[in-house]
N, C-alpha and C. Protein backbone atom coordinates (compact mmCIF):
# COMPACT_ATOMS: atom_id res chain seq x y z
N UNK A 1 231.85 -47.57 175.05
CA UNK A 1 231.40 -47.29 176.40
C UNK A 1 232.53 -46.60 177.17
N UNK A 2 232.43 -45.64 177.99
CA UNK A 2 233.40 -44.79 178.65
C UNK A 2 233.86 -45.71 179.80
N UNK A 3 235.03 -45.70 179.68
CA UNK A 3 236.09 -46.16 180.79
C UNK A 3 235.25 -46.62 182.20
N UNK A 4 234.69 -44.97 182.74
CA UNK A 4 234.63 -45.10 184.54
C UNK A 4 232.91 -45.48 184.37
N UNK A 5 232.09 -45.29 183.26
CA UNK A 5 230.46 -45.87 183.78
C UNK A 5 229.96 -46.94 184.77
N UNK A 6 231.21 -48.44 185.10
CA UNK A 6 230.45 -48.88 185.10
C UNK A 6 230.85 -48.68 186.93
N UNK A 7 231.75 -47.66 187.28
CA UNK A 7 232.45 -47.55 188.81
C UNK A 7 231.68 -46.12 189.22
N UNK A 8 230.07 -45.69 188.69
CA UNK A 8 229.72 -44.60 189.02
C UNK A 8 229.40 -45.01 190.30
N UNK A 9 229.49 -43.98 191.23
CA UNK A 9 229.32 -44.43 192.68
C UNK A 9 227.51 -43.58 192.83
N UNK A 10 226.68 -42.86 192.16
CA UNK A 10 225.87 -42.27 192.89
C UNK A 10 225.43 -40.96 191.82
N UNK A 11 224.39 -41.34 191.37
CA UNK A 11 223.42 -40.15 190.44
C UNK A 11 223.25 -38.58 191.75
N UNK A 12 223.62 -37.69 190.94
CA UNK A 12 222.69 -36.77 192.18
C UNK A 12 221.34 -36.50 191.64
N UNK A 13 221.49 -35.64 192.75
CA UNK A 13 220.00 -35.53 192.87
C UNK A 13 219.47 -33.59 193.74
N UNK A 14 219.51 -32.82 192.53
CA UNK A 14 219.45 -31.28 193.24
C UNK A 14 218.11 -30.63 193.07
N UNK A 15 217.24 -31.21 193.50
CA UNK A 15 215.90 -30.89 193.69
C UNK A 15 215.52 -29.44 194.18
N UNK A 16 216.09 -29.52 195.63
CA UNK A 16 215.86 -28.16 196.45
C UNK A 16 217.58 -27.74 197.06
N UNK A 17 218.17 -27.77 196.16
CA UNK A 17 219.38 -26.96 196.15
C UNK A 17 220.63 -27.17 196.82
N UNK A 18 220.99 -28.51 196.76
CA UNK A 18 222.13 -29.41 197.40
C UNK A 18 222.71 -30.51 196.86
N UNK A 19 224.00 -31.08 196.58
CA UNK A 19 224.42 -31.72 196.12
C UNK A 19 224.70 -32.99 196.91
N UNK A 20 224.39 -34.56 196.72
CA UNK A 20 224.51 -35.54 197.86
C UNK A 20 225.59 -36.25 196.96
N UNK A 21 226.67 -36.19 197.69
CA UNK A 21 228.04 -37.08 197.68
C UNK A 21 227.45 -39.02 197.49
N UNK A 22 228.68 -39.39 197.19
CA UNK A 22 228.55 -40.59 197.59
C UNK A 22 228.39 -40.90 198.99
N UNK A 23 229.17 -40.22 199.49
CA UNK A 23 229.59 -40.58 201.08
C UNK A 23 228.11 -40.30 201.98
N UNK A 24 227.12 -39.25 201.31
CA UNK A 24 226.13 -39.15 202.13
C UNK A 24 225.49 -37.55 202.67
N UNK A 25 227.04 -37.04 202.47
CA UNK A 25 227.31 -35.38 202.71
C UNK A 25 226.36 -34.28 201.76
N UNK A 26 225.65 -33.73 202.26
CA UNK A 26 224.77 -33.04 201.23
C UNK A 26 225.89 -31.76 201.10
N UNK A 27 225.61 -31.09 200.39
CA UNK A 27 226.64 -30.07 199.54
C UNK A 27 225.58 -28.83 199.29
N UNK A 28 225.39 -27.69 199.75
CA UNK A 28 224.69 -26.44 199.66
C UNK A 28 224.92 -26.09 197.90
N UNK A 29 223.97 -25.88 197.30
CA UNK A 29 224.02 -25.24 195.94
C UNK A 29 223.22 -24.01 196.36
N UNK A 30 223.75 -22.75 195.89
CA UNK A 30 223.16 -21.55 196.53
C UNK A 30 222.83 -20.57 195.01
N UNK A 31 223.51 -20.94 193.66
CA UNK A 31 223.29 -19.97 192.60
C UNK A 31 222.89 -21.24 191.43
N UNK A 32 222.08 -20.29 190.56
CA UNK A 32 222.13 -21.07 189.52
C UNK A 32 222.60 -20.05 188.57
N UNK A 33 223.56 -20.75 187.12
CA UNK A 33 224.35 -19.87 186.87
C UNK A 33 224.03 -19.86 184.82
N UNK A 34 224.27 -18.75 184.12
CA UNK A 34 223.82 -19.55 182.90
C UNK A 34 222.77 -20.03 182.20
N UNK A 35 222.51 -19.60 180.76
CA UNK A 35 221.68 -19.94 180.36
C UNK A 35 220.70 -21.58 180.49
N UNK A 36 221.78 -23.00 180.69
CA UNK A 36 221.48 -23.66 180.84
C UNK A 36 221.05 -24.16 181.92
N UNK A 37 221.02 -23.51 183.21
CA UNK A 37 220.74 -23.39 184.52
C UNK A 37 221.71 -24.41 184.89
N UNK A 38 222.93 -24.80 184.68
CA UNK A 38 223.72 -25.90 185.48
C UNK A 38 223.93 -25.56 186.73
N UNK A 39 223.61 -26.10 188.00
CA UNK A 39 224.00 -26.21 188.90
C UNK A 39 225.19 -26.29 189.16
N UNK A 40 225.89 -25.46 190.25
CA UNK A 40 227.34 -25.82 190.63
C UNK A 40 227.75 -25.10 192.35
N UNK A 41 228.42 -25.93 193.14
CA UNK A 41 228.76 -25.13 194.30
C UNK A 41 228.99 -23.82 194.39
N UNK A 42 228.16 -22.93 195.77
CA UNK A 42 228.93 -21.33 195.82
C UNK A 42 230.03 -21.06 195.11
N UNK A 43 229.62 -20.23 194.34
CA UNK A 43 230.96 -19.24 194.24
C UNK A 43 231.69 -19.76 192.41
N UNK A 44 230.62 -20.70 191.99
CA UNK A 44 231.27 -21.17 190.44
C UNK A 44 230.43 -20.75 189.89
N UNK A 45 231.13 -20.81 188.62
CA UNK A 45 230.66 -19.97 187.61
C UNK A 45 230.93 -21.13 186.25
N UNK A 46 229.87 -21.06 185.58
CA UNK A 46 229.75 -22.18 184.66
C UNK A 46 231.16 -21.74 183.68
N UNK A 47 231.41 -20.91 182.94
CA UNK A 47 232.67 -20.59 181.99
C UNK A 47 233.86 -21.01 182.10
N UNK A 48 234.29 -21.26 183.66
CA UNK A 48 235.23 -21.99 184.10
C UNK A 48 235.05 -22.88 184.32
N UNK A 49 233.85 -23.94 184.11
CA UNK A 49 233.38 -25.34 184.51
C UNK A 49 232.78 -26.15 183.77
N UNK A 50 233.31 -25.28 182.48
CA UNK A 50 231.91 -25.92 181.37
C UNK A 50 233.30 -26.10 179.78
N UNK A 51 233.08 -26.98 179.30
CA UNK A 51 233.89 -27.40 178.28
C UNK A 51 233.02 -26.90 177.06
N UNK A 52 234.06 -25.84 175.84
CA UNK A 52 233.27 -25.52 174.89
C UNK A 52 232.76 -26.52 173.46
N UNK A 53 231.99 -26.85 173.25
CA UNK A 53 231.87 -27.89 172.23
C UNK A 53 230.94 -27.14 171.38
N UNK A 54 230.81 -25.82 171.25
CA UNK A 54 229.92 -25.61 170.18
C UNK A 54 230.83 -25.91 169.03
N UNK A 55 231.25 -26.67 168.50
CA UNK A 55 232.02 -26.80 167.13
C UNK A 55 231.17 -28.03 166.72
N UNK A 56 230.64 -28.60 167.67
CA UNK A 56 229.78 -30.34 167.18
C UNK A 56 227.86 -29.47 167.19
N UNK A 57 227.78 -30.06 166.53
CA UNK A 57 226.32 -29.95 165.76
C UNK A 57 225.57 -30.32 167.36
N UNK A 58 224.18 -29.88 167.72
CA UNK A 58 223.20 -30.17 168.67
C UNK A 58 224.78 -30.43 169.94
N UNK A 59 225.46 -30.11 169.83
CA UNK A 59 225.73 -29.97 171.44
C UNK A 59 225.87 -29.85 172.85
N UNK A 60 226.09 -30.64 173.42
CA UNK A 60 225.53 -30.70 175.00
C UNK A 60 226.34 -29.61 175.57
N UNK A 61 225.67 -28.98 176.89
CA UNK A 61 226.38 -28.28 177.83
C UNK A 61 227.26 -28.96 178.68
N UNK A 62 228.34 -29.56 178.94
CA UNK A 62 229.07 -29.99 179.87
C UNK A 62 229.92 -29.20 180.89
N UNK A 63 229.40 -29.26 181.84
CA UNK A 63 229.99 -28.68 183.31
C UNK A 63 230.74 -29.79 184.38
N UNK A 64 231.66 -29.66 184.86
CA UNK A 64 232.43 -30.87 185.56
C UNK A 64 233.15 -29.73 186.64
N UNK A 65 233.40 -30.46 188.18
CA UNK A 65 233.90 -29.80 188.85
C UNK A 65 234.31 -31.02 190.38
N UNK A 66 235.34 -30.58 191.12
CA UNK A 66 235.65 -31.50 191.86
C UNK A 66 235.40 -30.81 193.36
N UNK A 67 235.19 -31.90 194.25
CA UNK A 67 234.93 -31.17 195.60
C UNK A 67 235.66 -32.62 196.24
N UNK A 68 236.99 -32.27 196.87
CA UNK A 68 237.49 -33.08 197.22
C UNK A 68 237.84 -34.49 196.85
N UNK A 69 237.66 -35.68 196.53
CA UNK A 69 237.78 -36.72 195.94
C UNK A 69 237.04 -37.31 195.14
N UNK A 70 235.55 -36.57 194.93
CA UNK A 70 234.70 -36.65 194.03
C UNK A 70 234.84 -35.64 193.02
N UNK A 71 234.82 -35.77 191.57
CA UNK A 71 234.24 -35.53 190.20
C UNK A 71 232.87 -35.32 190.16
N UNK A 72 232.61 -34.58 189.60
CA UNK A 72 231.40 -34.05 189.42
C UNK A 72 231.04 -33.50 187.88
N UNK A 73 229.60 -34.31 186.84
CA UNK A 73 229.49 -33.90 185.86
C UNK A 73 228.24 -33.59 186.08
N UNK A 74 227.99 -32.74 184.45
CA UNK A 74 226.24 -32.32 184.95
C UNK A 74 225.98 -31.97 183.51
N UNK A 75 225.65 -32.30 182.54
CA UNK A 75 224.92 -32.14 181.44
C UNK A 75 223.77 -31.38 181.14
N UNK A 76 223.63 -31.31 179.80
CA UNK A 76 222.08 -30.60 179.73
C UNK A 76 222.37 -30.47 178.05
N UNK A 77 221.28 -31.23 177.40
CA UNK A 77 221.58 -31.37 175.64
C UNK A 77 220.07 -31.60 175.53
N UNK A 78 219.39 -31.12 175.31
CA UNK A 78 217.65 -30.50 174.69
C UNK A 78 217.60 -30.59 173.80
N UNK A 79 218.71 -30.76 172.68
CA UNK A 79 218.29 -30.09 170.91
C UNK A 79 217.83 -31.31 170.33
N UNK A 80 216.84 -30.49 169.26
CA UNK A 80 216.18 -31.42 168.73
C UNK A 80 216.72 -31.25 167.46
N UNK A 81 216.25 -32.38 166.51
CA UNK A 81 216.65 -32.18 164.94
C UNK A 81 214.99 -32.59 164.26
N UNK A 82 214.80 -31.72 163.62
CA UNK A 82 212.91 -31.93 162.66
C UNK A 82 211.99 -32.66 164.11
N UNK A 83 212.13 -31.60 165.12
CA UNK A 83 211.41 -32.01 166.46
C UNK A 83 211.75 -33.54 167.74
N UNK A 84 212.83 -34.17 166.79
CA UNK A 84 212.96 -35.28 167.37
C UNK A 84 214.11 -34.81 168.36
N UNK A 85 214.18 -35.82 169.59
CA UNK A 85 215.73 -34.98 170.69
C UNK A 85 216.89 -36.03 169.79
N UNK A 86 217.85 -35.46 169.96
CA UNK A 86 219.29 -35.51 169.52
C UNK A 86 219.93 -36.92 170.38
N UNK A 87 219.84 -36.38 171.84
CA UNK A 87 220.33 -37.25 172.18
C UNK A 87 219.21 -37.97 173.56
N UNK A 88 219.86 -39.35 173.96
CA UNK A 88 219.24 -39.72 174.57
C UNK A 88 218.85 -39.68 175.92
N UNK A 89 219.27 -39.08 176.60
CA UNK A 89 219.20 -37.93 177.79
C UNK A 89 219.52 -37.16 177.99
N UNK A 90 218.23 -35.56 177.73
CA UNK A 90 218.38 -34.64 177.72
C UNK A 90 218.90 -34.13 179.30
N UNK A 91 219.04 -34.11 180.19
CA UNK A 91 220.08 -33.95 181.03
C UNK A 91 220.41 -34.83 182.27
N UNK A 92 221.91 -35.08 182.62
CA UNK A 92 222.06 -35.48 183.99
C UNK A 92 223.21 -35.28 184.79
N UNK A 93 223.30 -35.71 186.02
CA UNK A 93 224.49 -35.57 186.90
C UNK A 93 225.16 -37.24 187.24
N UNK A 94 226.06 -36.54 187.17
CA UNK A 94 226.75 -38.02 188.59
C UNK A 94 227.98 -37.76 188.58
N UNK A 95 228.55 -38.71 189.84
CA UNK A 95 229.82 -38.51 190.32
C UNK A 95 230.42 -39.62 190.36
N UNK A 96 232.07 -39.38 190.45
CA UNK A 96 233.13 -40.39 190.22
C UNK A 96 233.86 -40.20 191.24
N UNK A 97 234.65 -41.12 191.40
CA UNK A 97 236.21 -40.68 192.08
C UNK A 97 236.76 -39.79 191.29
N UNK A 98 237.54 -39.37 192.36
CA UNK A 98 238.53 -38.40 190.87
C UNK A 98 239.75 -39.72 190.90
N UNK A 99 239.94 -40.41 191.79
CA UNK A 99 240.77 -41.77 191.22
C UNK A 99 240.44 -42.08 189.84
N UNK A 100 239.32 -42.54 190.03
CA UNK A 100 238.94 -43.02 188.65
C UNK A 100 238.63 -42.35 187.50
N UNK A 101 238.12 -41.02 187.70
CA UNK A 101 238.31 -40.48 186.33
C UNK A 101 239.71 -39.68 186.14
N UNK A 102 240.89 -40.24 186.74
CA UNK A 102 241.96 -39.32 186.53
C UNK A 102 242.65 -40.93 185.59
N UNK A 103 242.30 -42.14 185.72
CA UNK A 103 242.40 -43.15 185.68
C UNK A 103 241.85 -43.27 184.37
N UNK A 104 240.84 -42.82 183.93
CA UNK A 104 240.22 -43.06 182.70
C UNK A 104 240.88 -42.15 182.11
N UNK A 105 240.97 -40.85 182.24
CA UNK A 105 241.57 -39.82 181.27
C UNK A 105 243.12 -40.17 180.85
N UNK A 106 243.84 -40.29 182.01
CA UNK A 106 244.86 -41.60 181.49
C UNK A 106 244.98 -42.59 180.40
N UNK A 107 243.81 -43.28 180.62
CA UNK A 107 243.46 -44.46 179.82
C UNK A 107 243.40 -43.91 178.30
N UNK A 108 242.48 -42.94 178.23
CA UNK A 108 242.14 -42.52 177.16
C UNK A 108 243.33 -41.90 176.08
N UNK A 109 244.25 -40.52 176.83
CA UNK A 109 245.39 -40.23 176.20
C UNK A 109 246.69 -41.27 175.77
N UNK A 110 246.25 -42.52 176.79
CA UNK A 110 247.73 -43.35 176.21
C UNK A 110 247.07 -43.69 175.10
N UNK A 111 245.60 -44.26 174.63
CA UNK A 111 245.33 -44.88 173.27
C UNK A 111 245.37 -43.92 172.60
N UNK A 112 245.17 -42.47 172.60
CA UNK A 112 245.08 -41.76 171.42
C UNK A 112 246.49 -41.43 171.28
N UNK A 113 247.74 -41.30 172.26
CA UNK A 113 249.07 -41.24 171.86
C UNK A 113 249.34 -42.51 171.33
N UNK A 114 249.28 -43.41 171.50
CA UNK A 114 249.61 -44.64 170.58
C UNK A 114 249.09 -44.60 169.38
N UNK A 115 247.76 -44.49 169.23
CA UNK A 115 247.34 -44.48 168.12
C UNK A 115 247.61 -43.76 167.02
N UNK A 116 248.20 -42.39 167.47
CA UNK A 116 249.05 -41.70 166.75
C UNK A 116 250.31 -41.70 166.32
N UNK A 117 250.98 -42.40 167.60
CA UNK A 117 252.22 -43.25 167.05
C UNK A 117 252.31 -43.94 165.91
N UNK A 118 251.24 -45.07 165.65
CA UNK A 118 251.10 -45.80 164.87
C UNK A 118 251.04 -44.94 163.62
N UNK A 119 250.39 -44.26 163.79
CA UNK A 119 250.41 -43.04 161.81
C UNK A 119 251.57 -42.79 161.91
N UNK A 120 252.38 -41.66 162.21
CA UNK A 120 253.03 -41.19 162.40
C UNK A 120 253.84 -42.13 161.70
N UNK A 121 254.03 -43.41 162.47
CA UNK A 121 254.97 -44.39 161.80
C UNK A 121 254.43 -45.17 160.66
N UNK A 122 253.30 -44.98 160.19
CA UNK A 122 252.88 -45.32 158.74
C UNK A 122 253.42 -43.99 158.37
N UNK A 123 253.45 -43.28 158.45
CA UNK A 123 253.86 -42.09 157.46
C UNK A 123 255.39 -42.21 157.37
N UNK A 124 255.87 -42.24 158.04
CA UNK A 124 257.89 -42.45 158.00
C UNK A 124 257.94 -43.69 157.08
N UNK A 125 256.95 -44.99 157.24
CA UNK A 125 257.52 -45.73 156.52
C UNK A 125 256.87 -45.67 154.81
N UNK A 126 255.78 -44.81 154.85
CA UNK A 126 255.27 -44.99 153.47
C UNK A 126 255.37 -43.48 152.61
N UNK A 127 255.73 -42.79 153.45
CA UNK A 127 255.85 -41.23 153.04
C UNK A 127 254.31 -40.65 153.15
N UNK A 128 254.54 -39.41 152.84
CA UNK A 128 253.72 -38.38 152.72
C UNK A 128 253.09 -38.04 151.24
N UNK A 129 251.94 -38.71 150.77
CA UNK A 129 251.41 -38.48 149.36
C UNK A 129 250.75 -37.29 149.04
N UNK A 130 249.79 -36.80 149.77
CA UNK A 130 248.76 -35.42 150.11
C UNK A 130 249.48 -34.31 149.29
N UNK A 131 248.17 -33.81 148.56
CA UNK A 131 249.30 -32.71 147.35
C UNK A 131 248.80 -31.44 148.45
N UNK A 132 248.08 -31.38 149.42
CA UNK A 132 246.90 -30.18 149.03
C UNK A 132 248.01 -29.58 150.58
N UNK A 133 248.50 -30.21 151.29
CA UNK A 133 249.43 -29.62 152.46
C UNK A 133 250.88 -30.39 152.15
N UNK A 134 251.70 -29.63 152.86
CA UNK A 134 252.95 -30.03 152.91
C UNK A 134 253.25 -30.53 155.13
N UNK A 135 254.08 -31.34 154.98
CA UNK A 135 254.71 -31.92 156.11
C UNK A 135 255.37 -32.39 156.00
N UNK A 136 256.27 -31.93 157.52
CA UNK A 136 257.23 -32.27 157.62
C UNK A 136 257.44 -33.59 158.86
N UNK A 137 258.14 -34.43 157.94
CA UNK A 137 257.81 -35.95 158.79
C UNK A 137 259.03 -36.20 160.19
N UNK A 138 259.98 -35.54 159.59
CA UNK A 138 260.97 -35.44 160.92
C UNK A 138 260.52 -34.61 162.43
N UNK A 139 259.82 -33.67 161.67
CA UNK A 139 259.42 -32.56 162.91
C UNK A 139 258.06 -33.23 164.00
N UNK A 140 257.12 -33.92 163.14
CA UNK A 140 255.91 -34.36 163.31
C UNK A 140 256.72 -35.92 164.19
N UNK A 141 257.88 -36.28 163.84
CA UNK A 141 258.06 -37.83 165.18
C UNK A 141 258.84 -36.90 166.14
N UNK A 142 259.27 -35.59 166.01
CA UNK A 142 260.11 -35.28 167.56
C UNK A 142 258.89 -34.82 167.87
N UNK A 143 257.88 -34.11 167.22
CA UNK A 143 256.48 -33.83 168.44
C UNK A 143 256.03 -34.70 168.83
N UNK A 144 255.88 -36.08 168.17
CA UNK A 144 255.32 -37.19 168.75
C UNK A 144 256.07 -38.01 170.29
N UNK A 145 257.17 -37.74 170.10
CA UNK A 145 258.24 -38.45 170.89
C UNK A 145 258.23 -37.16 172.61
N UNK A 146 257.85 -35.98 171.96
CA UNK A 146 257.87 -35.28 173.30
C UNK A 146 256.79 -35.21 173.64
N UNK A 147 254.86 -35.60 173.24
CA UNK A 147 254.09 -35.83 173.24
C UNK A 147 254.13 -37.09 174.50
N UNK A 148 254.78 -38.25 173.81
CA UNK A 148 255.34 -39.47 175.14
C UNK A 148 255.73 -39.34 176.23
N UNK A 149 257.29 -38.35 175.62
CA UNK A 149 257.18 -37.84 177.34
C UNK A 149 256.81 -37.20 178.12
N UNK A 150 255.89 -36.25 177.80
CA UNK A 150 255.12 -35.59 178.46
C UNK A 150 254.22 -36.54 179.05
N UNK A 151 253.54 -37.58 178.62
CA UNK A 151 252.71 -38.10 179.03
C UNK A 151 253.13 -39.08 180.02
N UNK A 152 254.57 -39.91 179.32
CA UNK A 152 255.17 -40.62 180.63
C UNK A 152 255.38 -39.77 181.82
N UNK A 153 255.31 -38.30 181.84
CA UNK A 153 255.85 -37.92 182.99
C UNK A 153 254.77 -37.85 183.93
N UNK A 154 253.32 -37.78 183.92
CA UNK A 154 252.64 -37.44 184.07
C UNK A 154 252.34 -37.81 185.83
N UNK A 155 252.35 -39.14 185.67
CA UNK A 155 251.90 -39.91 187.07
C UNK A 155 253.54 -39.58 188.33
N UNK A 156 254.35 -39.08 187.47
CA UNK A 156 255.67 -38.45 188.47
C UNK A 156 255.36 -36.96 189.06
N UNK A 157 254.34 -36.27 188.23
CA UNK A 157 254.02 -34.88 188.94
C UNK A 157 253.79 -34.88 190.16
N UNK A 158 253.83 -33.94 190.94
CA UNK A 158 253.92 -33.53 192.46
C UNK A 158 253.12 -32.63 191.82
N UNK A 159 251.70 -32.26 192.74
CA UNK A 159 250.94 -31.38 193.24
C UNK A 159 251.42 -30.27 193.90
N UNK A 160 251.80 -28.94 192.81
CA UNK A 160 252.26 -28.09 194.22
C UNK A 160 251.26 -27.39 194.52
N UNK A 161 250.35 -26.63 194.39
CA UNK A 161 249.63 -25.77 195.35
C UNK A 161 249.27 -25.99 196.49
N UNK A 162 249.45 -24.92 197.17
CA UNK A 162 248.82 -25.13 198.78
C UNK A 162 247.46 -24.57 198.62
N UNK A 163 246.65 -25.37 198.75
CA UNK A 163 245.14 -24.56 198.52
C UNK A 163 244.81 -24.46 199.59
N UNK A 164 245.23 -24.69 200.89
CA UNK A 164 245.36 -24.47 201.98
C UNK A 164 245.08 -22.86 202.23
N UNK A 165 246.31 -22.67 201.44
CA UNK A 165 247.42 -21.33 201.19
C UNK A 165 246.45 -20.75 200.67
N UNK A 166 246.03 -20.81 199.16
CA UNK A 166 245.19 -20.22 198.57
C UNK A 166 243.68 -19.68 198.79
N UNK A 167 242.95 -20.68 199.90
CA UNK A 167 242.00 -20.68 200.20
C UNK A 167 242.26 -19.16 202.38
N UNK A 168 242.97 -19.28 201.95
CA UNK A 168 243.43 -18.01 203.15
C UNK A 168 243.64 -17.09 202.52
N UNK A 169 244.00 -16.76 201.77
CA UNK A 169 244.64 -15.79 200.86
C UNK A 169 243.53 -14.93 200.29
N UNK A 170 242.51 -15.86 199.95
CA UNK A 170 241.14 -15.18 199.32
C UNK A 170 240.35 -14.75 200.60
N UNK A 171 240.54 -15.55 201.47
CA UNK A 171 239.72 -14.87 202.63
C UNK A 171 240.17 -13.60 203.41
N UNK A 172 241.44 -13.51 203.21
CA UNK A 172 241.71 -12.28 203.39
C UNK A 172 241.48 -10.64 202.58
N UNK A 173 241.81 -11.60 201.03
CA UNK A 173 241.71 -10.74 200.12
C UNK A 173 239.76 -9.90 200.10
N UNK A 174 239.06 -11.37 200.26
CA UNK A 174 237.79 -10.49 200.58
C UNK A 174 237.39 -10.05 201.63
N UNK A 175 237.99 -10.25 202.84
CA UNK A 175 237.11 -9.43 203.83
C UNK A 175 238.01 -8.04 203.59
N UNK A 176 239.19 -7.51 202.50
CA UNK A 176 239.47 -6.25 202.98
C UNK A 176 238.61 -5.64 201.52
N UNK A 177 237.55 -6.59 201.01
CA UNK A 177 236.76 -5.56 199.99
C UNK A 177 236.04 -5.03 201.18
């Protein structure tokens, strides 16, 4: 079961072309974008909002996007296999904190860096048997070890953009189209 399911604050709901927050705030949806018709605020464009997974068999469309302290996902997976659907809801929305799903994604990379730790260190202590590749076990624990710190550093980052900044910048830039 995923980390943030059981802290969803609020299914949407884009019937006639608006997005409703937790808080209550309806949200203008003005394009639909894409073969899969995902919904997304003015001015997005699914390619930048949509995670590629055609590498997994019957694959869902996943689109995610943030509008201030809310997360925003939106699905859409139709495929069938010998007529039957794949998966068990062919599409939906809902929203998170981005607290909490910055909180889960967290969650998630420390177990898969640990968990890799743990090989890593079965492999130093039992060696490398595999005829069909070669590795190198010294190189593979300093990637692992800067893998850590990258990740320990993570919650020390400072936010620099001024989107403040950025969001002037474009408004200038388009009113001199």
């Amino acid at each position: 079961m995923s980390p943030f399911l059981p802290t969803l604050q609020t299914e949407l709901r884009t019937p006639y072309g608006g997005l409703t927050l937790s808080s209550g705030e309806t949200l203008p949806i003005t394009n639909r974008v894409g073969t899969a018709g995902i919904q997304q605020p003015s001015g997005g464009t699914t390619v930048r909002r949509t995670l590629d997974l055609g590498y997994l068999l019957h694959a869902p469309e996943l689109a995610f996007w943030r509008v201030g302290n809310e997360v925003f996902f939106q699905w859409k997976a139709d495929e069938k296999e010998n007529g039957v659907p794949v998966w068990v809801r062919s599409e939906g929305k809902i929203c998170i904190s981005a607290a909490c799903f910055e909180n889960a994604v967290f969650r998630f990379c420390e177990e898969l860096l640990t968990l890799m730790e743990q090989r890593v260190r079965t492999i130093q202590q039992n060696g490398w048997e595999r005829t069909d590749c070669m590795l190198d076990v010294d190189e593979l624990a300093k990637e692992q070890m800067a893998r850590r710190e990258s990740l320990n550093d993570i919650p020390h980052r400072q936010q620099k953009t001024d989107w403040q900044q950025v969001r002037t910048s474009l408004d200038v830039f388009l009113a001199l189209l």
